[in-house]
C-alpha atoms as a PDB file:
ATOM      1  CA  UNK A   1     120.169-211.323 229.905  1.00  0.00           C
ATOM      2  CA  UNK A   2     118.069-208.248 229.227  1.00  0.00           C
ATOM      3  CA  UNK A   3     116.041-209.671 227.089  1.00  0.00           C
ATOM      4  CA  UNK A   4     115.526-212.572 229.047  1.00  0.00           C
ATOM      5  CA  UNK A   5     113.710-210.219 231.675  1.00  0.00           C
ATOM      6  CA  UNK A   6     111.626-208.420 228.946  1.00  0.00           C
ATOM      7  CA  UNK A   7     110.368-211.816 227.790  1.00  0.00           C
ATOM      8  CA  UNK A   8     109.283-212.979 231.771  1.00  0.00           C
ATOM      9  CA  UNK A   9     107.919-209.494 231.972  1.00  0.00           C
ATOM     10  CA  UNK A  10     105.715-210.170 229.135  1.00  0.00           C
ATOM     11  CA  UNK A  11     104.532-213.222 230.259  1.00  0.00           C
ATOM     12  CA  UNK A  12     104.160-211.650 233.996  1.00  0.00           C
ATOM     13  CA  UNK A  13     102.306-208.446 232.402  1.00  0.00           C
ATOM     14  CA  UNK A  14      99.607-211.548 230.031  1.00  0.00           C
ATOM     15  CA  UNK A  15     101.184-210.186 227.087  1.00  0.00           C
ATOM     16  CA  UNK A  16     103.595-212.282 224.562  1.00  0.00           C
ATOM     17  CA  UNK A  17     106.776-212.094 224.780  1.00  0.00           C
ATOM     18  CA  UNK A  18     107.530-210.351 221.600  1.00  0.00           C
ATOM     19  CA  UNK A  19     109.674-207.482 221.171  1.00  0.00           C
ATOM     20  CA  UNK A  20     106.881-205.294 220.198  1.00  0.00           C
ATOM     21  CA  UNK A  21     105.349-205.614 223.820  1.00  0.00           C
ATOM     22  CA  UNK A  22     108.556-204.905 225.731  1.00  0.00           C
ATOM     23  CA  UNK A  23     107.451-201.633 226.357  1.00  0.00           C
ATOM     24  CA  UNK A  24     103.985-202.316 227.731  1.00  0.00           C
ATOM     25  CA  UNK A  25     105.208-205.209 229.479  1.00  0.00           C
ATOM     26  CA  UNK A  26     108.040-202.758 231.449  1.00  0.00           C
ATOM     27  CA  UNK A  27     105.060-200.297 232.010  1.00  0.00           C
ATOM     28  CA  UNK A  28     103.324-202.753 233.335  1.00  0.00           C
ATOM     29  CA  UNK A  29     105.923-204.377 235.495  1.00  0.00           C
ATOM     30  CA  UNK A  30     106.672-201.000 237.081  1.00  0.00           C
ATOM     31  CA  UNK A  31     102.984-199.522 237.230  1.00  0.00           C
ATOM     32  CA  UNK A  32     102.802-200.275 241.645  1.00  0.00           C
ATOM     33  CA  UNK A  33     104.362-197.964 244.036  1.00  0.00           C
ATOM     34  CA  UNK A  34     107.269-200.440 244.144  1.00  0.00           C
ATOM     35  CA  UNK A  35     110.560-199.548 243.560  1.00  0.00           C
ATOM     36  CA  UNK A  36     111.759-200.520 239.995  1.00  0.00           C
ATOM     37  CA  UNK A  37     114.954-202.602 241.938  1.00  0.00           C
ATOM     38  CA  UNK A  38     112.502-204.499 243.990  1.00  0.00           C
ATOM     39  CA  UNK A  39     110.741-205.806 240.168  1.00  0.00           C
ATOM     40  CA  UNK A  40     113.947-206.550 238.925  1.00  0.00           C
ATOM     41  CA  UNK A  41     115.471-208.493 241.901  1.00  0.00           C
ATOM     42  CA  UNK A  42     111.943-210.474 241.704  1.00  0.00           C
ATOM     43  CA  UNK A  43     111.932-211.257 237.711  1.00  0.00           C
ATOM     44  CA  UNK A  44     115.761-212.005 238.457  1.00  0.00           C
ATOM     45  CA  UNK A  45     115.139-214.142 241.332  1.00  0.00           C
ATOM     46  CA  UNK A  46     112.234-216.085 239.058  1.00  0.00           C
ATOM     47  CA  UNK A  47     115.016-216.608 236.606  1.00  0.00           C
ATOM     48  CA  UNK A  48     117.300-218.110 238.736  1.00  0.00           C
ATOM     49  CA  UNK A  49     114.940-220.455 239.835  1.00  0.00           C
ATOM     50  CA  UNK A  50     114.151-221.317 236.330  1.00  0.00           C
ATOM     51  CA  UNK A  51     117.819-221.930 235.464  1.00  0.00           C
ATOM     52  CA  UNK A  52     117.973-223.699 238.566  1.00  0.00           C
ATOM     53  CA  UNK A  53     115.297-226.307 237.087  1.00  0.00           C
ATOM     54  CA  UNK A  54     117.259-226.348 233.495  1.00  0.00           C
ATOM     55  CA  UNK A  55     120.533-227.558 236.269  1.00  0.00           C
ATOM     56  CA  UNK A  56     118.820-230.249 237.539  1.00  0.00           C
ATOM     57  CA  UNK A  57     117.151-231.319 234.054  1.00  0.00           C
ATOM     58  CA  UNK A  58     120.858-231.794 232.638  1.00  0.00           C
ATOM     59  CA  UNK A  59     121.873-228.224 231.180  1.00  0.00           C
ATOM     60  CA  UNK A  60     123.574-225.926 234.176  1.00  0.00           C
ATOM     61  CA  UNK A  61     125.262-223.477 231.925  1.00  0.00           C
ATOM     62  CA  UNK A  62     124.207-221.464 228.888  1.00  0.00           C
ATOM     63  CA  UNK A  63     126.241-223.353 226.445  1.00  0.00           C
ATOM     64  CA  UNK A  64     124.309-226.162 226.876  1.00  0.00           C
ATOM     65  CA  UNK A  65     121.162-225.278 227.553  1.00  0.00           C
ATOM     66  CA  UNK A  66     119.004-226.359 224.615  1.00  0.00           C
ATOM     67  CA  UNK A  67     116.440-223.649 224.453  1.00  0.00           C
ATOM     68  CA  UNK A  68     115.119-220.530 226.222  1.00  0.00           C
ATOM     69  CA  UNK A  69     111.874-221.047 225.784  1.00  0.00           C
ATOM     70  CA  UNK A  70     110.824-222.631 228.614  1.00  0.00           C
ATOM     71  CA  UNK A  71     113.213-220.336 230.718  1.00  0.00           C
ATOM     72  CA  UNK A  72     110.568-218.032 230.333  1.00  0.00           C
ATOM     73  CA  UNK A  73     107.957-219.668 231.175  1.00  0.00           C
ATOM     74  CA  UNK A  74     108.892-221.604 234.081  1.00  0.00           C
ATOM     75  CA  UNK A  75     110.503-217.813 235.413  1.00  0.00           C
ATOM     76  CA  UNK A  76     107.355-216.389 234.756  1.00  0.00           C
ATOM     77  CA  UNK A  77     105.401-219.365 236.736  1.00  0.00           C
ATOM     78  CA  UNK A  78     107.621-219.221 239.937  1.00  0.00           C
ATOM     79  CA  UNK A  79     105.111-216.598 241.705  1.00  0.00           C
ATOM     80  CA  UNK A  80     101.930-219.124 241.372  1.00  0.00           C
ATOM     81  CA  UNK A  81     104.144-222.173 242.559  1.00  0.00           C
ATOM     82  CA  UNK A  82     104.993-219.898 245.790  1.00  0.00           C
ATOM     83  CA  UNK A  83     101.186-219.637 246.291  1.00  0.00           C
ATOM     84  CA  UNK A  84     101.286-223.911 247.030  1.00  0.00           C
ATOM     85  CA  UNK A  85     101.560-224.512 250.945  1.00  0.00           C
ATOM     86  CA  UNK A  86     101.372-228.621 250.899  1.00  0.00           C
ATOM     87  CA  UNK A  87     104.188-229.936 250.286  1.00  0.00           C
ATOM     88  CA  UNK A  88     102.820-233.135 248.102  1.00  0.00           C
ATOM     89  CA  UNK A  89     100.805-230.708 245.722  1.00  0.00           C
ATOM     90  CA  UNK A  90     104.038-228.758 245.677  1.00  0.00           C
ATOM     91  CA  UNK A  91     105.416-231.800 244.293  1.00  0.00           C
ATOM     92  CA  UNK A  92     102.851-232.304 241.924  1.00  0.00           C
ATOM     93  CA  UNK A  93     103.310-228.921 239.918  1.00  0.00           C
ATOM     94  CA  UNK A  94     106.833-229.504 240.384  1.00  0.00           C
ATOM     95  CA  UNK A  95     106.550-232.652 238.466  1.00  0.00           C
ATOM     96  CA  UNK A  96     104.518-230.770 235.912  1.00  0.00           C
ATOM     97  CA  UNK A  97     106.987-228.645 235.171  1.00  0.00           C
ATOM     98  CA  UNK A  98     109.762-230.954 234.359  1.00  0.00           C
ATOM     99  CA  UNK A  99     107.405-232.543 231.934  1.00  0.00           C
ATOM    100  CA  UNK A 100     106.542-229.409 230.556  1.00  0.00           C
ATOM    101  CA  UNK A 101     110.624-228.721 230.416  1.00  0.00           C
ATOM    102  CA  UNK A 102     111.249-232.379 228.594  1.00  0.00           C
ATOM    103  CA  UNK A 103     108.205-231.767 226.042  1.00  0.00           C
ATOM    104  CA  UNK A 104     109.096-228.109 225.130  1.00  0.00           C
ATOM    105  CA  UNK A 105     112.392-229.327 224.440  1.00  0.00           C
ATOM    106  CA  UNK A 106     111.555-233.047 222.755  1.00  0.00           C
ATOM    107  CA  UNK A 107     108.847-231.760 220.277  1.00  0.00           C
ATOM    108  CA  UNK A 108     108.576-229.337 217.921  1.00  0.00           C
ATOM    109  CA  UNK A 109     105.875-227.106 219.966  1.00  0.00           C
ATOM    110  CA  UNK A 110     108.345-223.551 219.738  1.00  0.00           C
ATOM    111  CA  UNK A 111     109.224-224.368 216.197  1.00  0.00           C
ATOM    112  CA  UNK A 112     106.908-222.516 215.197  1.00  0.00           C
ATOM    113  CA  UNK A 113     104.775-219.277 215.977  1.00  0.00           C
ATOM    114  CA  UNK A 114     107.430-219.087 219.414  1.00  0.00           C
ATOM    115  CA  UNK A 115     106.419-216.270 221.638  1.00  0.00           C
ATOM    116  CA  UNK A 116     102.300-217.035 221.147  1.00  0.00           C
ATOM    117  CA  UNK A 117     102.678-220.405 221.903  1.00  0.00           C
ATOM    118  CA  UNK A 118     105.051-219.215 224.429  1.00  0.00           C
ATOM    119  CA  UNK A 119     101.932-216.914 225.821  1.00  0.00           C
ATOM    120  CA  UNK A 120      99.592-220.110 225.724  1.00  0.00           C
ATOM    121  CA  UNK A 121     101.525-222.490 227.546  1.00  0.00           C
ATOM    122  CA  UNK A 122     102.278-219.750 230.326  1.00  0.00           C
ATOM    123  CA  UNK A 123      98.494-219.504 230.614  1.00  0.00           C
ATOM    124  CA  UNK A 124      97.736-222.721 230.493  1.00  0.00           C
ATOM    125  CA  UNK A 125     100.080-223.747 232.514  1.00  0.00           C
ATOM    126  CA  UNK A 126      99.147-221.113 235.119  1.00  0.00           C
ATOM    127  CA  UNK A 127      96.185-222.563 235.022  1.00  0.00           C
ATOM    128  CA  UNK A 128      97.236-225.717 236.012  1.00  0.00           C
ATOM    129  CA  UNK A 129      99.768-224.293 239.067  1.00  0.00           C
ATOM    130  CA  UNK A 130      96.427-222.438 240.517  1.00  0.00           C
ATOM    131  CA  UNK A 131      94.018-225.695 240.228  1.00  0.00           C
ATOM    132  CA  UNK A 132      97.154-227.698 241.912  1.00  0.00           C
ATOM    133  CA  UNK A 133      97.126-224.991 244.598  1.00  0.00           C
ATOM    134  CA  UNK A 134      93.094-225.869 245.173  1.00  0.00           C
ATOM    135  CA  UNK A 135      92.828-229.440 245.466  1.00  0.00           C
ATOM    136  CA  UNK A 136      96.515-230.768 244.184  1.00  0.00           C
ATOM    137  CA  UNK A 137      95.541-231.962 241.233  1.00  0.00           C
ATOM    138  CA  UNK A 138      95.036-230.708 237.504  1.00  0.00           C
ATOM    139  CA  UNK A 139      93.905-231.441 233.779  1.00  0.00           C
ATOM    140  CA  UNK A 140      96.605-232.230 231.353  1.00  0.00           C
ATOM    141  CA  UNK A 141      94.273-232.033 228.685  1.00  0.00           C
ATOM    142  CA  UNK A 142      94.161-228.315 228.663  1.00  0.00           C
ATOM    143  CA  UNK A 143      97.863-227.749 227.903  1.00  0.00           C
ATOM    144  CA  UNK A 144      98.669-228.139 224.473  1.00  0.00           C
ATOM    145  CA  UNK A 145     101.990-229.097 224.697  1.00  0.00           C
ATOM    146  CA  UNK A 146     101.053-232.145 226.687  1.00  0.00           C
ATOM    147  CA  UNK A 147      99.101-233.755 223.735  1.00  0.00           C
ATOM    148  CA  UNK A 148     101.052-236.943 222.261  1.00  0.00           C
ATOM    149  CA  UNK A 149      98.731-236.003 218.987  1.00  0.00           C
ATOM    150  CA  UNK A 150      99.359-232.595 218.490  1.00  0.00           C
ATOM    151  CA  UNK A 151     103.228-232.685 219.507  1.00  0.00           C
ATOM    152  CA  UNK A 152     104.601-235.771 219.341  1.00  0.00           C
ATOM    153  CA  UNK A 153     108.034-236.641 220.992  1.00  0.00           C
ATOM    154  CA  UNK A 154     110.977-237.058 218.999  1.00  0.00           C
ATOM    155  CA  UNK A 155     111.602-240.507 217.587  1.00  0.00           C
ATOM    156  CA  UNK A 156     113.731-242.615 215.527  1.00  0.00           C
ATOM    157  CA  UNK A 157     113.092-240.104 212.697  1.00  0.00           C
ATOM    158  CA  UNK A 158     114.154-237.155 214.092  1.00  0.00           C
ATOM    159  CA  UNK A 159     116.895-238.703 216.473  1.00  0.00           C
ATOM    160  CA  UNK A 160     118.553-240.255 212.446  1.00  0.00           C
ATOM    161  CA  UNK A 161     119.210-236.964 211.429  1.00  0.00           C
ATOM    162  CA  UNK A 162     120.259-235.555 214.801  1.00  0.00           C
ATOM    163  CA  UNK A 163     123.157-232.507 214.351  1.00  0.00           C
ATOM    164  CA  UNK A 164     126.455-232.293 216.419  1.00  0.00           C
ATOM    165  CA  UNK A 165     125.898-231.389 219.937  1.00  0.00           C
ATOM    166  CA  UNK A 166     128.238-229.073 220.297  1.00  0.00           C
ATOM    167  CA  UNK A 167     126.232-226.870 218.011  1.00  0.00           C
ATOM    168  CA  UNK A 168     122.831-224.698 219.023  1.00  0.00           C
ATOM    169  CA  UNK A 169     120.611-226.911 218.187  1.00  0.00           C
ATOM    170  CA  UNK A 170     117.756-227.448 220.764  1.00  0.00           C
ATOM    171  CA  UNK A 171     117.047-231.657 220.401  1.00  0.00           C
ATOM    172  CA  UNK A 172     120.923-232.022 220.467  1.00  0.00           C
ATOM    173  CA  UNK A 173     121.403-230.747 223.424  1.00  0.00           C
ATOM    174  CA  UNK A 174     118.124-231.591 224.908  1.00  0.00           C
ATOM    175  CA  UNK A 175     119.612-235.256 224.282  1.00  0.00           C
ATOM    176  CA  UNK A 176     122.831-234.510 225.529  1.00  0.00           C
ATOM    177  CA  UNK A 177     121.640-232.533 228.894  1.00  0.00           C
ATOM    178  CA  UNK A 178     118.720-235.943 229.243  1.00  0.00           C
ATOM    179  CA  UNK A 179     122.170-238.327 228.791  1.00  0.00           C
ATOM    180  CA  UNK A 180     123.492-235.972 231.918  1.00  0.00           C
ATOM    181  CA  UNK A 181     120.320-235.871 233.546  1.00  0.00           C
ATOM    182  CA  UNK A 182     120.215-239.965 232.889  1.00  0.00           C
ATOM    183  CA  UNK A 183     123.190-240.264 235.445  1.00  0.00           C
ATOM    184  CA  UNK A 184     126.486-239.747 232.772  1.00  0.00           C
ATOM    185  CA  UNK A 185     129.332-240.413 234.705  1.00  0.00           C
ATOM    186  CA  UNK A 186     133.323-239.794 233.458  1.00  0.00           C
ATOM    187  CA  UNK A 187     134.184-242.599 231.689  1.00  0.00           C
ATOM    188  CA  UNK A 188     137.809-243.070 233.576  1.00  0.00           C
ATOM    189  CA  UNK A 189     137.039-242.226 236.954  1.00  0.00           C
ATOM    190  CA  UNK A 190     133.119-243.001 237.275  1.00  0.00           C
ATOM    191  CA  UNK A 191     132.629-239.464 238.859  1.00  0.00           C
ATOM    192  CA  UNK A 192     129.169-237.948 237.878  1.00  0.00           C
ATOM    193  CA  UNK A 193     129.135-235.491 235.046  1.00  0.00           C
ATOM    194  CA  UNK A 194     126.429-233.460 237.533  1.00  0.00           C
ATOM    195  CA  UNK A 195     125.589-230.127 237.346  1.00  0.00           C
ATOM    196  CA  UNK A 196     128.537-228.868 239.725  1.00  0.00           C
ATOM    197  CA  UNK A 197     130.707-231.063 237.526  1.00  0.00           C
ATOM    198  CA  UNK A 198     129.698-229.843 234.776  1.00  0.00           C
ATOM    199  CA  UNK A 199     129.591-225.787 235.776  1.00  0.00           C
ATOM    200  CA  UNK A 200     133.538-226.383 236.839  1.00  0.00           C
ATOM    201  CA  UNK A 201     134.228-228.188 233.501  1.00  0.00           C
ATOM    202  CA  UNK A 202     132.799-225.234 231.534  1.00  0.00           C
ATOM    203  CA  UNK A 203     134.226-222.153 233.726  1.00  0.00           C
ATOM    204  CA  UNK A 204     137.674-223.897 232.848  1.00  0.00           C
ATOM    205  CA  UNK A 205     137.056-224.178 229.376  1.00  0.00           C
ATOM    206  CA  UNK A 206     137.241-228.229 229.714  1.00  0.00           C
ATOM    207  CA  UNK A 207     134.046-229.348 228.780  1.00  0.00           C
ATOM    208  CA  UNK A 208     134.564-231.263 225.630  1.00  0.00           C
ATOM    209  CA  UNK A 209     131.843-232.865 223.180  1.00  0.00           C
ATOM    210  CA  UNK A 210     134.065-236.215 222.298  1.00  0.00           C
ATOM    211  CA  UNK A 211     133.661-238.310 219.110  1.00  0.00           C
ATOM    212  CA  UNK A 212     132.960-241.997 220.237  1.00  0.00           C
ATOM    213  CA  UNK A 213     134.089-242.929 216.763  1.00  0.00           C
ATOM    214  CA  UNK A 214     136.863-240.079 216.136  1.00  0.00           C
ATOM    215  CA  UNK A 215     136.600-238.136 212.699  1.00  0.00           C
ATOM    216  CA  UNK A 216     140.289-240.327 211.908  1.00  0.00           C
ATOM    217  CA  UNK A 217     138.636-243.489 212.211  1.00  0.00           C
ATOM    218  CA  UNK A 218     135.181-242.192 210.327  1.00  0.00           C
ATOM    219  CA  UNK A 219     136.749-240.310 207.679  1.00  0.00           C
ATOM    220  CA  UNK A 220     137.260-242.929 204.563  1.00  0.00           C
ATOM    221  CA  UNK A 221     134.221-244.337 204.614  1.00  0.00           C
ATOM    222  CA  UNK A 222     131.593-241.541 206.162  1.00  0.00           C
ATOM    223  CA  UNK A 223     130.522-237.916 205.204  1.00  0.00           C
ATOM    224  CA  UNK A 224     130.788-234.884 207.840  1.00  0.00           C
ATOM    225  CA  UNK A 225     126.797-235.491 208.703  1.00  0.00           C
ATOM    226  CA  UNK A 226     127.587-238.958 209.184  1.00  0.00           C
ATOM    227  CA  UNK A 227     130.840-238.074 211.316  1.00  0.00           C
ATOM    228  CA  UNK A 228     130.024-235.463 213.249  1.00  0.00           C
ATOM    229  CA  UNK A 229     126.117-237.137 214.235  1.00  0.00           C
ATOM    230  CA  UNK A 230     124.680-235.939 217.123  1.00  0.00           C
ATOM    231  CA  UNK A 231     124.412-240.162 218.559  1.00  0.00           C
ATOM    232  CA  UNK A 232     128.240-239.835 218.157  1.00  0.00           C
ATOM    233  CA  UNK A 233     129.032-237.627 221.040  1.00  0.00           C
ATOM    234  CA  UNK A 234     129.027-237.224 224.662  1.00  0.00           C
ATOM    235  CA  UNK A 235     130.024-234.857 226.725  1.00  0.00           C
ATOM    236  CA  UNK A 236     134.075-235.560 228.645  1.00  0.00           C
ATOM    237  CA  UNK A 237     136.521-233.719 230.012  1.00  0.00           C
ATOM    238  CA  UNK A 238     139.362-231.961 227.466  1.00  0.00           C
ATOM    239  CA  UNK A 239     141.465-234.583 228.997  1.00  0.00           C
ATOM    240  CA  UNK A 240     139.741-237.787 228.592  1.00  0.00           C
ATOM    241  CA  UNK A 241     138.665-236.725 225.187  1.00  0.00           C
ATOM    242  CA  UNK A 242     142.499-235.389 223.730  1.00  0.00           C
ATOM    243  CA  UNK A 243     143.292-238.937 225.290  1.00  0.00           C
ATOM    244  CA  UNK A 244     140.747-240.739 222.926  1.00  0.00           C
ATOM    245  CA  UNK A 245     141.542-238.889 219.897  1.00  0.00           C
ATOM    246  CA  UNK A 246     141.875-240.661 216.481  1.00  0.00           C
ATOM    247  CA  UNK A 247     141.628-244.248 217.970  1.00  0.00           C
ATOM    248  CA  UNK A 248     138.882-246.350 216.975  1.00  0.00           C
ATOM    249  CA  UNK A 249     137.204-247.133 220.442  1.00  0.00           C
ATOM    250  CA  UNK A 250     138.395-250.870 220.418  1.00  0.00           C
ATOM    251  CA  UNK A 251     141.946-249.441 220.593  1.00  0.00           C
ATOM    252  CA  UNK A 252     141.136-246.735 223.458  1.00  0.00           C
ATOM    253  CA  UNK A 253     138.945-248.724 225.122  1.00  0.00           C
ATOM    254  CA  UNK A 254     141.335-251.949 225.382  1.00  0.00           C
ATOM    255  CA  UNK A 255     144.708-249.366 225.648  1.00  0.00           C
ATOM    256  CA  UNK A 256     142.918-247.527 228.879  1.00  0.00           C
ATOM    257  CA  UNK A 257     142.237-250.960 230.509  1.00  0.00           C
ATOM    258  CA  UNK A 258     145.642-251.761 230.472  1.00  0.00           C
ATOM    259  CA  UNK A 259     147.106-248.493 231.599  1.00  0.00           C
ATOM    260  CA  UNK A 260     144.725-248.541 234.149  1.00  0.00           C
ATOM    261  CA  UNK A 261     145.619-250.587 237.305  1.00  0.00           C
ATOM    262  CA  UNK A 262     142.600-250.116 239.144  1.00  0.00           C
ATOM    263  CA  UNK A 263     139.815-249.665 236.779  1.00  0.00           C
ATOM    264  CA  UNK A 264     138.258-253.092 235.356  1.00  0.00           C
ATOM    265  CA  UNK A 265     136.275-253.931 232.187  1.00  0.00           C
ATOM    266  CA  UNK A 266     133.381-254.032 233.937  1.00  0.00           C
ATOM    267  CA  UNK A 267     133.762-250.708 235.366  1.00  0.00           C
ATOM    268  CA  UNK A 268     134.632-248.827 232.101  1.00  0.00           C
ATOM    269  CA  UNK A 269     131.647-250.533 230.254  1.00  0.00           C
ATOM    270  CA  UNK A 270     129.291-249.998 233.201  1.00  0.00           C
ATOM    271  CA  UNK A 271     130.969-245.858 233.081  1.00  0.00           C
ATOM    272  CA  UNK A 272     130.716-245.748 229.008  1.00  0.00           C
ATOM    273  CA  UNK A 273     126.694-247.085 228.774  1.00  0.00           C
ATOM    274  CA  UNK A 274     125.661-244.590 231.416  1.00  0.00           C
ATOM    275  CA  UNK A 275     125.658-241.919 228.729  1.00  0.00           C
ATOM    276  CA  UNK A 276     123.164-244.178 226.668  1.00  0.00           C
ATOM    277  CA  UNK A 277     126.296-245.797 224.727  1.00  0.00           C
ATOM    278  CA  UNK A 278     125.564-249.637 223.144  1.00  0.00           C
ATOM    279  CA  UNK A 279     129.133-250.915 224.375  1.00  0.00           C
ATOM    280  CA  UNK A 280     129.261-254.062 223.029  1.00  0.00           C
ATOM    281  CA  UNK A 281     128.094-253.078 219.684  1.00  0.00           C
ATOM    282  CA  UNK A 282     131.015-250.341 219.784  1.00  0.00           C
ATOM    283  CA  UNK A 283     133.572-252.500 220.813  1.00  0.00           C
ATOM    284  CA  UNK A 284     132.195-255.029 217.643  1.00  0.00           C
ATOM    285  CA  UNK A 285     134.782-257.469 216.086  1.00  0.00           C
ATOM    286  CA  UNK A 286     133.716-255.549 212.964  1.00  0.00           C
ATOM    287  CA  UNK A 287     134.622-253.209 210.538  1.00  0.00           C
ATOM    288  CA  UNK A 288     133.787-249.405 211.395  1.00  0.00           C
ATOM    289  CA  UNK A 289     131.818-249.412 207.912  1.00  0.00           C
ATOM    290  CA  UNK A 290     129.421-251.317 209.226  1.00  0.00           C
ATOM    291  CA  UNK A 291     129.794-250.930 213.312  1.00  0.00           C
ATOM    292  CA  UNK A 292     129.448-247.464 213.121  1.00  0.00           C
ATOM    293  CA  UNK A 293     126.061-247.331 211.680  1.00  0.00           C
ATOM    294  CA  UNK A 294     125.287-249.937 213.913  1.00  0.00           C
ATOM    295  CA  UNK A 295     126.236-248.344 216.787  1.00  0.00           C
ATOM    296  CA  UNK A 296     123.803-245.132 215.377  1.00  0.00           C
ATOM    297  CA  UNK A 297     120.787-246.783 215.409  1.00  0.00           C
ATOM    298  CA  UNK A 298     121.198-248.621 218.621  1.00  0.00           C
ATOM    299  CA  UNK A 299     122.113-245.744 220.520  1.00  0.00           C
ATOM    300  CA  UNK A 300     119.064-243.933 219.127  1.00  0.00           C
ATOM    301  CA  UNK A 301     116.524-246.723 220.383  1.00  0.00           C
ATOM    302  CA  UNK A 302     118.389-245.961 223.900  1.00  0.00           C
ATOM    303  CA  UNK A 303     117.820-242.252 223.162  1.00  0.00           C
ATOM    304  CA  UNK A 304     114.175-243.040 221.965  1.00  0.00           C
ATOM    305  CA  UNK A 305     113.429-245.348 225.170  1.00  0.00           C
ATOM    306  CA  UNK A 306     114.394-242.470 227.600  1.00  0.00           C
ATOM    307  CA  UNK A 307     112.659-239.579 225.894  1.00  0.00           C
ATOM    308  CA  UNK A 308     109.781-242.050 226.434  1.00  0.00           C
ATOM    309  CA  UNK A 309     110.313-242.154 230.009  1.00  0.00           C
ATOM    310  CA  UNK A 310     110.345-238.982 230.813  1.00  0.00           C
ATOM    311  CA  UNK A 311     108.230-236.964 228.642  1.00  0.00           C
ATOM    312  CA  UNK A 312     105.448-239.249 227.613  1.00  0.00           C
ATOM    313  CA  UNK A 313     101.932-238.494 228.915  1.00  0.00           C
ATOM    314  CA  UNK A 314     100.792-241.485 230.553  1.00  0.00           C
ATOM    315  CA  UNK A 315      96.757-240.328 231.029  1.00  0.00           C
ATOM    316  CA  UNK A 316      95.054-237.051 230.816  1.00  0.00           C
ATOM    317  CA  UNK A 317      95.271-235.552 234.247  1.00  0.00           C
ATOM    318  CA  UNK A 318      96.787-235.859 237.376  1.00  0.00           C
END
């Protein structure tokens, strides 16, 4: 985490956040009469919030958070939303944020040229925060990550050649922590995959990223890529998913309705397409050879239609 508060200092300090600042930035941090504990419990207490708003946006842990990049900034912004009394604009810069947290994450804005554009959309963004704290409202046409033109969302393109989500790859799990943020529930029991669900999953080591289609069931007619697609997993307990394993999802899906004495077909179906899963095309009277792709491209319109919803920029201000 150290570098984590050298990066927020940066910002904090209007410097970027690059490793050949850290120095000025800590100078700066520490330059008032304050006691160097006091600066850290406040640049720690600014990350916590900022984790805090990566919980409730679908990634509560560090494994599957997608990026830090907007960590940083939204640490580095918590003094300036502190400065909001009303409660409503509070909500408003709130609600900027978590489209700034979706669109850092969705496009390719820190593919490139990171920590300046990491510097930028701090400033901008600041910007924004201290306008909202005026009169409650501000201009989303100065914040560069905001324009559809200049950073479009990802689409079907991108979402095609999405990797595995268990990996560190920032759209993969930005698309698995939106299918948790979407209201993912366990596909047995219907309890929520939340954030406090999730934390306890991962402290126990029982967070698993399950194969709809199991590698068994992929492997003669599909390459790794093709197995191990990001639109082919989900996030289940180590349970539900060592119960899955190597069945084609007709078989589990049909084998856990009649184990089960209380859960109907409704249920499970209604439990399975809350993580953005086209049931009926998976359950298909089909071969996998052709379901499975199938199943890839649907899922990926699903993807597609909630990215939409919550990162698209509707107008130009607020």
């Amino acid at each position: 985490m150290g570098e984590w508060y050298l990066k927020v200092a940066c910002l904090l300090g209007d410097l970027p956040p690059k490793e050949s600042k850290y120095a000025e930035a800590f100078d700066k941090l520490f330059a008032n009469d304050m006691p160097a504990a006091q600066d850290l419990e406040s640049v720690e207490s600014h990350l916590s919030e900022a984790m805090g708003l990566a919980a409730q946006h679908g990634a509560p842990t560090e494994r599957t958070l997608p990026s830090r990049p907007p960590v940083y900034v939204v640490a580095a912004l918590q003094p300036h939303l502190e400065a909001i009394r009303k409660p409503t604009w509070r909500a408003t810069a709130e609600g900027l944020l978590s489209l700034y947290w979706w669109r850092a994450l969705l496009t390719e804005r820190h593919q490139a040229r990171a920590n300046d554009n990491l510097a930028k959309d701090f400033e901008q963004l600041r910007d924004c925060v201290r306008q909202i704290a005026k009169d409650g409202r501000y201009d989303a046409a100065t914040v560069d990550v905001l324009s559809e033109e200049e950073y479009p969302l990802a689409g079907a393109k991108e979402l095609a050649g999405l990797g595995w989500i268990g990996k560190k790859n920032r759209l993969s799990r930005a698309v698995a922590s939106l299918v948790s943020y979407s209201g993912a529930v366990e596909w047995f029991t219907g309890a929520k995959l939340n954030q406090t669900k999730v934390r306890r999953l991962e402290s126990r080591s029982s967070l698993d990223m399950h194969h709809v289609f199991p590698r068994g069931v992929l492997k003669e007619a599909f390459d790794n890529a093709m197995i191990n697609h990001g639109l082919n997993g989900v996030w289940l307990p180590k349970p539900v998913n060592q119960a899955l394993a190597n069945q084609d999802p007709r078989v589990y899906i049909r084998r856990t309705l009649e184990e089960s004495q209380d859960l109907t077909a409704a249920q499970l179906q209604k439990n399975v397409e809350s993580h953005l899963v086209p049931y009926e095309i998976m359950m298909a009277d089909e071969p996998v050879a052709t379901r499975y792709p199938r199943f890839l491209e649907a899922r990926a319109g699903l993807v597609e239609e909630r990215i939409k919803e919550l990162a698209a920029v509707e107008d130009s201000g607020v």
